[in-house]
C-alpha atoms as a PDB file:
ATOM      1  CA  UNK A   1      -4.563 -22.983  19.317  1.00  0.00           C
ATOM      2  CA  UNK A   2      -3.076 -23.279  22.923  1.00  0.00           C
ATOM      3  CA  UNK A   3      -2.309 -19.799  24.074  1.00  0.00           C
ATOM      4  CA  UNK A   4      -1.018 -20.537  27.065  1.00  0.00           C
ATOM      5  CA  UNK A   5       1.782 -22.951  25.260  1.00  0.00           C
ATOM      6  CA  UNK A   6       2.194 -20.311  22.606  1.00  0.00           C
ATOM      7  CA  UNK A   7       3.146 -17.253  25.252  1.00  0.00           C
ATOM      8  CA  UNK A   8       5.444 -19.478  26.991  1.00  0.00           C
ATOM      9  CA  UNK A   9       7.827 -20.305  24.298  1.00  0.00           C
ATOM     10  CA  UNK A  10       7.286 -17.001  23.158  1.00  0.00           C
ATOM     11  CA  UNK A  11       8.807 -15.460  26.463  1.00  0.00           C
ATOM     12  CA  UNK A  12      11.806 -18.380  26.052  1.00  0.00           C
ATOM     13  CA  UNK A  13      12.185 -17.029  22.525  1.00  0.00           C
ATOM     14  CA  UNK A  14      12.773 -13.573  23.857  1.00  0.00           C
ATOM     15  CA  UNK A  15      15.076 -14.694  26.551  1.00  0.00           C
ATOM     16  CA  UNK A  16      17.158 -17.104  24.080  1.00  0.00           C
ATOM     17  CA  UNK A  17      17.662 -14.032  21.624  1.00  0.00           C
ATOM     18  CA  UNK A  18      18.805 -12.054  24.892  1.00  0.00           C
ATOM     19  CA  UNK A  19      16.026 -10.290  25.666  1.00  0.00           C
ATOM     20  CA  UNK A  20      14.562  -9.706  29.200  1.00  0.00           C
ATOM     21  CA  UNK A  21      10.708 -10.298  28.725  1.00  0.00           C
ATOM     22  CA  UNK A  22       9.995  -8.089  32.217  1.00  0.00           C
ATOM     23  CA  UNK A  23      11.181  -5.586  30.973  1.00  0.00           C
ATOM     24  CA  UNK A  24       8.543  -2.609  30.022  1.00  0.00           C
ATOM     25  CA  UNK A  25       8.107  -3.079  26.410  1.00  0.00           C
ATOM     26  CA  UNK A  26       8.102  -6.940  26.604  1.00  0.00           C
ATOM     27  CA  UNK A  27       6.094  -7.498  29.402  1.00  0.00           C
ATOM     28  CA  UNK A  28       2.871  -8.369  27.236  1.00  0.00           C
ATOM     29  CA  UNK A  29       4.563  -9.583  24.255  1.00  0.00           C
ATOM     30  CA  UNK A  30       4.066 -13.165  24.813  1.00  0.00           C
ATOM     31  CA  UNK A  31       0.392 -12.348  25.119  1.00  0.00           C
ATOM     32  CA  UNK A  32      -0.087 -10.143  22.001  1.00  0.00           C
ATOM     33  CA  UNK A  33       1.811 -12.347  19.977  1.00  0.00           C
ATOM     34  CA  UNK A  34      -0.596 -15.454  21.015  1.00  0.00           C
ATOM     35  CA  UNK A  35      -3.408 -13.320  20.481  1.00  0.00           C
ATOM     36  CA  UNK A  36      -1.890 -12.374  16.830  1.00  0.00           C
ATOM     37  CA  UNK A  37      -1.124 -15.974  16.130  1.00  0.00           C
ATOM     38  CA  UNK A  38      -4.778 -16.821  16.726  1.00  0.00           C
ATOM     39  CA  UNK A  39      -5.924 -14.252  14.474  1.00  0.00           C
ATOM     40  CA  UNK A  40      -3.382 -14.290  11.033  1.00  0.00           C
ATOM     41  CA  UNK A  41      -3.528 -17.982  11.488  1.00  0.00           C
ATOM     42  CA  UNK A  42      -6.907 -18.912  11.864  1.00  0.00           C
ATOM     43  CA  UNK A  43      -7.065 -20.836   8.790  1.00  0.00           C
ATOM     44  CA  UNK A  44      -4.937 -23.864  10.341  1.00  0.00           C
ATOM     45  CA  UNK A  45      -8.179 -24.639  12.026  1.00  0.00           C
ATOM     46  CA  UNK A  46      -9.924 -25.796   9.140  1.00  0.00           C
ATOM     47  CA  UNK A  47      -9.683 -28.083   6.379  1.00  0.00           C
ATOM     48  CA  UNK A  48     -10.422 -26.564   2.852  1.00  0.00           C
ATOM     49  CA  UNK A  49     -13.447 -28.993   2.944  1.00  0.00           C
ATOM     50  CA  UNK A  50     -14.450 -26.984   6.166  1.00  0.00           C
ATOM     51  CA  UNK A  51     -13.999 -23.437   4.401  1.00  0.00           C
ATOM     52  CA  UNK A  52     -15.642 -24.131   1.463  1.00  0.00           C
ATOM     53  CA  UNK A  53     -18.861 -25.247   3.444  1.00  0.00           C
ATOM     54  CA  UNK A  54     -18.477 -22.455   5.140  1.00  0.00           C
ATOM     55  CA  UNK A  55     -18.108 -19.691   2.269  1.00  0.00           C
ATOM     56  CA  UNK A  56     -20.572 -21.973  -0.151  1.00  0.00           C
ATOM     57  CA  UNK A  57     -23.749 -19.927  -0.057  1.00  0.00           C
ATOM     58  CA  UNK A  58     -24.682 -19.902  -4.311  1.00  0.00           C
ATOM     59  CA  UNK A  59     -27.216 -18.200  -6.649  1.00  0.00           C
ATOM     60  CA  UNK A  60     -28.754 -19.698  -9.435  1.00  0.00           C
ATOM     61  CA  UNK A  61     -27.240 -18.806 -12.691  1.00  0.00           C
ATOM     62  CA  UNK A  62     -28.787 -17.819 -15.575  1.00  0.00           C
ATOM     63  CA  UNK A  63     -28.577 -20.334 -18.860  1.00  0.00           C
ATOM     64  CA  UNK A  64     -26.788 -17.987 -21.298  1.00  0.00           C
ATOM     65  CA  UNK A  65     -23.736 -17.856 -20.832  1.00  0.00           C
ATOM     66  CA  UNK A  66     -23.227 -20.219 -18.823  1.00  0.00           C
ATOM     67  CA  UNK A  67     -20.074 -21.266 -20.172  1.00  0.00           C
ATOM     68  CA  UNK A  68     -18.651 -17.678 -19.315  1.00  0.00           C
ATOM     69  CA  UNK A  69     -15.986 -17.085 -16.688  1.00  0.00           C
ATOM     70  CA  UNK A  70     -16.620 -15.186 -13.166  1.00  0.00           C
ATOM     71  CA  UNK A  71     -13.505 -13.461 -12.572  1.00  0.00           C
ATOM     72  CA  UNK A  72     -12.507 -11.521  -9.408  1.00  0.00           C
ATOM     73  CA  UNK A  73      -9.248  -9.769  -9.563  1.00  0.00           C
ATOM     74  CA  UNK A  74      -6.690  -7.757  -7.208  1.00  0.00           C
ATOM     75  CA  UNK A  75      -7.545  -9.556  -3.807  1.00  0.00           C
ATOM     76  CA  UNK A  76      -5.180  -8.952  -0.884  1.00  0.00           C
ATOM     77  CA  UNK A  77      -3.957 -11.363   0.921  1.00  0.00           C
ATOM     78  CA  UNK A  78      -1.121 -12.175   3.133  1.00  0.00           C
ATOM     79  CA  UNK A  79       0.366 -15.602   4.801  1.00  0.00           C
ATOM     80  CA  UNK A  80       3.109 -16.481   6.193  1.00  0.00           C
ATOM     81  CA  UNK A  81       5.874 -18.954   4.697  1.00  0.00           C
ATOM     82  CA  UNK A  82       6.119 -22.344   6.825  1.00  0.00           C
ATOM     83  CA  UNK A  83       9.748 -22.251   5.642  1.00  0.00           C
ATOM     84  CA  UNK A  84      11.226 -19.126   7.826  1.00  0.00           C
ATOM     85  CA  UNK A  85       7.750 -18.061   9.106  1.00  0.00           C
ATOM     86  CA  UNK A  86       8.110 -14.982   7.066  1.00  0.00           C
ATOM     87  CA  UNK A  87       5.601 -12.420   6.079  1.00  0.00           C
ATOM     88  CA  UNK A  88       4.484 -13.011   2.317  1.00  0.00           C
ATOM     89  CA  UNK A  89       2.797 -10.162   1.517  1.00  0.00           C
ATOM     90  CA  UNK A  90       1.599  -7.864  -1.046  1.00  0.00           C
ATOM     91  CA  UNK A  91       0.034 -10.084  -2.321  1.00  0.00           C
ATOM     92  CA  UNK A  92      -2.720 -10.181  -5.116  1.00  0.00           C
ATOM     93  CA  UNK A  93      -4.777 -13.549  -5.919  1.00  0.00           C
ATOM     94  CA  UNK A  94      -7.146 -13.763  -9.355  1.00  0.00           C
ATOM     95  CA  UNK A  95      -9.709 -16.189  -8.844  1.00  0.00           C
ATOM     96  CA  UNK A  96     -11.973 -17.224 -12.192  1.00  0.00           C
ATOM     97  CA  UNK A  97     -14.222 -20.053 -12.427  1.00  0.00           C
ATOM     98  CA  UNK A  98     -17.235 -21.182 -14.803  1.00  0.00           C
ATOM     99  CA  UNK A  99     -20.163 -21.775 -13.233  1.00  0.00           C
ATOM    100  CA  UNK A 100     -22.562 -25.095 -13.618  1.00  0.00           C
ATOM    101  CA  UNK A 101     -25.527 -23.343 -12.377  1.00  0.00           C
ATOM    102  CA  UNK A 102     -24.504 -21.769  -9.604  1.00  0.00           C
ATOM    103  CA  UNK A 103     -22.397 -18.768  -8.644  1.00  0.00           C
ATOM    104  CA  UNK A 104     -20.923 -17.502  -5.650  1.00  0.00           C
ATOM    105  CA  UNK A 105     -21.460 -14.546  -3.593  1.00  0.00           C
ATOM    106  CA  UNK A 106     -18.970 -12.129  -4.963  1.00  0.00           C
ATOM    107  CA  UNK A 107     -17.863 -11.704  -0.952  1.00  0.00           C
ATOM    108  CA  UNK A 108     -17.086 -15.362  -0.570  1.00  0.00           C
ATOM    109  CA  UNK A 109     -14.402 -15.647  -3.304  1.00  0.00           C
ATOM    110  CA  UNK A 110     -12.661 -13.085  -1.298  1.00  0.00           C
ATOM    111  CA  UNK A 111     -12.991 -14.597   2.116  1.00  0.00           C
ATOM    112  CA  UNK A 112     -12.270 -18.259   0.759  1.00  0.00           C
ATOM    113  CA  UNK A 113      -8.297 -16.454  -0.115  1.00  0.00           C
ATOM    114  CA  UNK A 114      -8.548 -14.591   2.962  1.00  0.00           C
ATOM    115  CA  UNK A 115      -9.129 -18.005   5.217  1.00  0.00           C
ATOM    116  CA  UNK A 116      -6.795 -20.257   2.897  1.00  0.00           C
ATOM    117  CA  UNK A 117      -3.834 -17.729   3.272  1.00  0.00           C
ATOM    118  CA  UNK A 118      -4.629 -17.517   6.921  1.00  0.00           C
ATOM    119  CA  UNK A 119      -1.932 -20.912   7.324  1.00  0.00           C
ATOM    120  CA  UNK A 120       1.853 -21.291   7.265  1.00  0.00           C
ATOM    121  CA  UNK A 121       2.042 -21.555   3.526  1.00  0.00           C
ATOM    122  CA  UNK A 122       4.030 -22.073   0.467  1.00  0.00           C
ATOM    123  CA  UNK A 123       2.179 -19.726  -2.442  1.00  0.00           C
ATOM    124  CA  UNK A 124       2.040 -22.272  -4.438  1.00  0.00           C
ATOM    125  CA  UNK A 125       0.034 -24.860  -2.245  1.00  0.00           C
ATOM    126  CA  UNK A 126      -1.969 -21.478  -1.441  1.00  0.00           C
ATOM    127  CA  UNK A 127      -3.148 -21.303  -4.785  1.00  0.00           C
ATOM    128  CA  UNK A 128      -4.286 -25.187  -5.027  1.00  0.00           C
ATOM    129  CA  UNK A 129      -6.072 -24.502  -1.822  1.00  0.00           C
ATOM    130  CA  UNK A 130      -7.957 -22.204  -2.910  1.00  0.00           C
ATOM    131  CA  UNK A 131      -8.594 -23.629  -6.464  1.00  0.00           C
ATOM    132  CA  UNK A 132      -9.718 -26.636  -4.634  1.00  0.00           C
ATOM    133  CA  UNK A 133     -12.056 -24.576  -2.121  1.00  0.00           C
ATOM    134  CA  UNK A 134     -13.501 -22.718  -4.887  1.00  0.00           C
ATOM    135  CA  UNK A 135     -14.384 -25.860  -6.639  1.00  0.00           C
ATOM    136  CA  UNK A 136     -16.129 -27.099  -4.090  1.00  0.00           C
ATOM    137  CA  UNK A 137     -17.966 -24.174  -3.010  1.00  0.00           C
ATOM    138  CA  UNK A 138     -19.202 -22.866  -6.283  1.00  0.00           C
ATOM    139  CA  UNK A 139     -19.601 -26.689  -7.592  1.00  0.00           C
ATOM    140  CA  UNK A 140     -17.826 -26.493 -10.608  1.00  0.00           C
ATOM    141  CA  UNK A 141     -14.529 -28.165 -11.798  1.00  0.00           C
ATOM    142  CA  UNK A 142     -13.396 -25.516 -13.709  1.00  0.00           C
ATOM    143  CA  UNK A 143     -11.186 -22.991 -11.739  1.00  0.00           C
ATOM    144  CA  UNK A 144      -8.360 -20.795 -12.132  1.00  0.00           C
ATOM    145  CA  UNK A 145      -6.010 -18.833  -9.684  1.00  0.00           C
ATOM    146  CA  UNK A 146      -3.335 -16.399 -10.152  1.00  0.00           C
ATOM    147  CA  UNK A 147      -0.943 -15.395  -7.243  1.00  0.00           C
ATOM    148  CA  UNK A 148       1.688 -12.567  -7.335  1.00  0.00           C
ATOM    149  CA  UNK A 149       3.734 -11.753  -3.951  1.00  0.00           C
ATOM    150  CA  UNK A 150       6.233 -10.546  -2.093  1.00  0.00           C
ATOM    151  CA  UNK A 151       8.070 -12.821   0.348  1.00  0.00           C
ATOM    152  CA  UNK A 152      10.216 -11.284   3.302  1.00  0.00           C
ATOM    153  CA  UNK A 153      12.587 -14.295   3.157  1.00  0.00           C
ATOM    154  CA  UNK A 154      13.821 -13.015   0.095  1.00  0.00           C
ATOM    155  CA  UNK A 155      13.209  -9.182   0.353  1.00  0.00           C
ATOM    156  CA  UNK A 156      14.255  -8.576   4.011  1.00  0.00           C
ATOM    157  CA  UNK A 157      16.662 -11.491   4.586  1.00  0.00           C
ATOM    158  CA  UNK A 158      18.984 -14.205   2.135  1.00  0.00           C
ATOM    159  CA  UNK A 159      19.459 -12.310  -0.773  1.00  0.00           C
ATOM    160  CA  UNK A 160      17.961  -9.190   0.524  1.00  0.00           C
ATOM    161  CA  UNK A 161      16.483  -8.578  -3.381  1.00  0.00           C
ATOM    162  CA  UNK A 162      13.330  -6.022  -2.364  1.00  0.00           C
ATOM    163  CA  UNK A 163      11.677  -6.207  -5.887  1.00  0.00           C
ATOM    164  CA  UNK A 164      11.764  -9.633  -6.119  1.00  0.00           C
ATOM    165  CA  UNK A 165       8.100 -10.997  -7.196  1.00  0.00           C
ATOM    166  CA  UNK A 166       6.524 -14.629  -6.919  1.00  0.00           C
ATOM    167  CA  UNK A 167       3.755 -15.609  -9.446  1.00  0.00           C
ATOM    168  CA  UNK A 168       1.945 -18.876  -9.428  1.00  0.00           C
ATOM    169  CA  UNK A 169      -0.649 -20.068 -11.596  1.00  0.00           C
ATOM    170  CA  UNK A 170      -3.287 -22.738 -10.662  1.00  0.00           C
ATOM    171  CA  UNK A 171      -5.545 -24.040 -13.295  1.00  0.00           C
ATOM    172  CA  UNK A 172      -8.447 -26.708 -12.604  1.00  0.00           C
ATOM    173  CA  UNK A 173     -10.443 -27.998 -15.939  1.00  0.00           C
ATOM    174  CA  UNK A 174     -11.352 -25.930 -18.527  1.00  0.00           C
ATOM    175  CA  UNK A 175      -8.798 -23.460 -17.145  1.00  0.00           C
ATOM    176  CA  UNK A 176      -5.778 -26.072 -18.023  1.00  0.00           C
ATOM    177  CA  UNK A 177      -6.955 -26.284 -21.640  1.00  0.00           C
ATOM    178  CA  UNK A 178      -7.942 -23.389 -23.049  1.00  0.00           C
ATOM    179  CA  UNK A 179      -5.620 -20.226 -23.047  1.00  0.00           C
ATOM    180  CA  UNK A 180      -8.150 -17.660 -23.206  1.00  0.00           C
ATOM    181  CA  UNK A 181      -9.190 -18.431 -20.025  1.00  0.00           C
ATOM    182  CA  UNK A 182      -5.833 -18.799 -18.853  1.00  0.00           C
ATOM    183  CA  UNK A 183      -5.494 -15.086 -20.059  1.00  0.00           C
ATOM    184  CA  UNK A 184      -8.933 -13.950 -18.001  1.00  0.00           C
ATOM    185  CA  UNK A 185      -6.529 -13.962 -14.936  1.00  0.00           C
END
């Protein structure tokens, strides 16, 4: 990301909303935000291809049951909408997937929805992107994500509706067939 570019139209979006950025409180605003930009969008600096080498480390998995389902519920993520460049938050992504000899580190599932939502996003394209990184990563084609969260575009501004809820539902192989894997997440 270019920092320097970022705090400058940073400090012209202050000024155009009337703002005077010398003044106390804004002084370092340009800077912060740059700094926070870097940070809750760090996943713009990767391809999925790159994150899932990244979060791919595997452990052999035993025979039986191998057709069985790893399922990690109630992760936490939040991403911003490329739309308004709202806050989507509260958010909770279910990840399952069947391994083919290999499983993931429990941690990685968690950081592969961490780094995906880490992008201007639409939930829905968050939840193939991290179907598709979890594919990858844990070598298997059969996935399945679940997404419920809160978007500030519709909660804060528009319609104003604070209990509004988004869910989205990804499903990769097995997962688009068969509903009791459907129902895991």
């Amino acid at each position: 990301m270019d920092r320097e570019k970022i705090e400058f139209h940073i400090r012209g979006l202050l000024e155009a909303i009337g703002e005077d950025p010398e003044r106390e409180g804004l002084k370092e605003t340009p800077a912060r935000v740059a700094g926070m930009l870097e940070e809750v969008l760090e996943g713009t600096a990767y391809t999925n291809h790159e994150i899932a080498e990244m979060f791919s480390k595997t452990f052999t998995a035993e025979e039986r049951g191998a057709d069985e389902a790893v399922v990690m519920k109630d992760i936490t993520v939040f991403s911003y909408c490329e739309h308004h460049m709202a806050l989507m938050y509260d958010m909770t992504v279910s990840v399952g997937y069947i391994p083919h000899g290999r499983v993931l580190g429990l941690s990685k599932i968690a950081r592969i929805c961490d780094m995906a939502a880490k992008r201007l996003q639409l939930q829905e394209r968050l939840g193939r992107d991290i179907a598709e990184i979890i594919s990858e990563a844990a070598g298997t084609p059969d996935v399945g994500v679940r997404i419920m969260g809160s978007h500030s575009c519709m909660t804060a501004r528009g319609i104003r509706n604070p209990s509004s809820r988004t869910e989205t539902r990804t499903y990769l192989g097995q997962f688009k067939e068969r509903q009791e894997l459907k129902d895991l997440l």
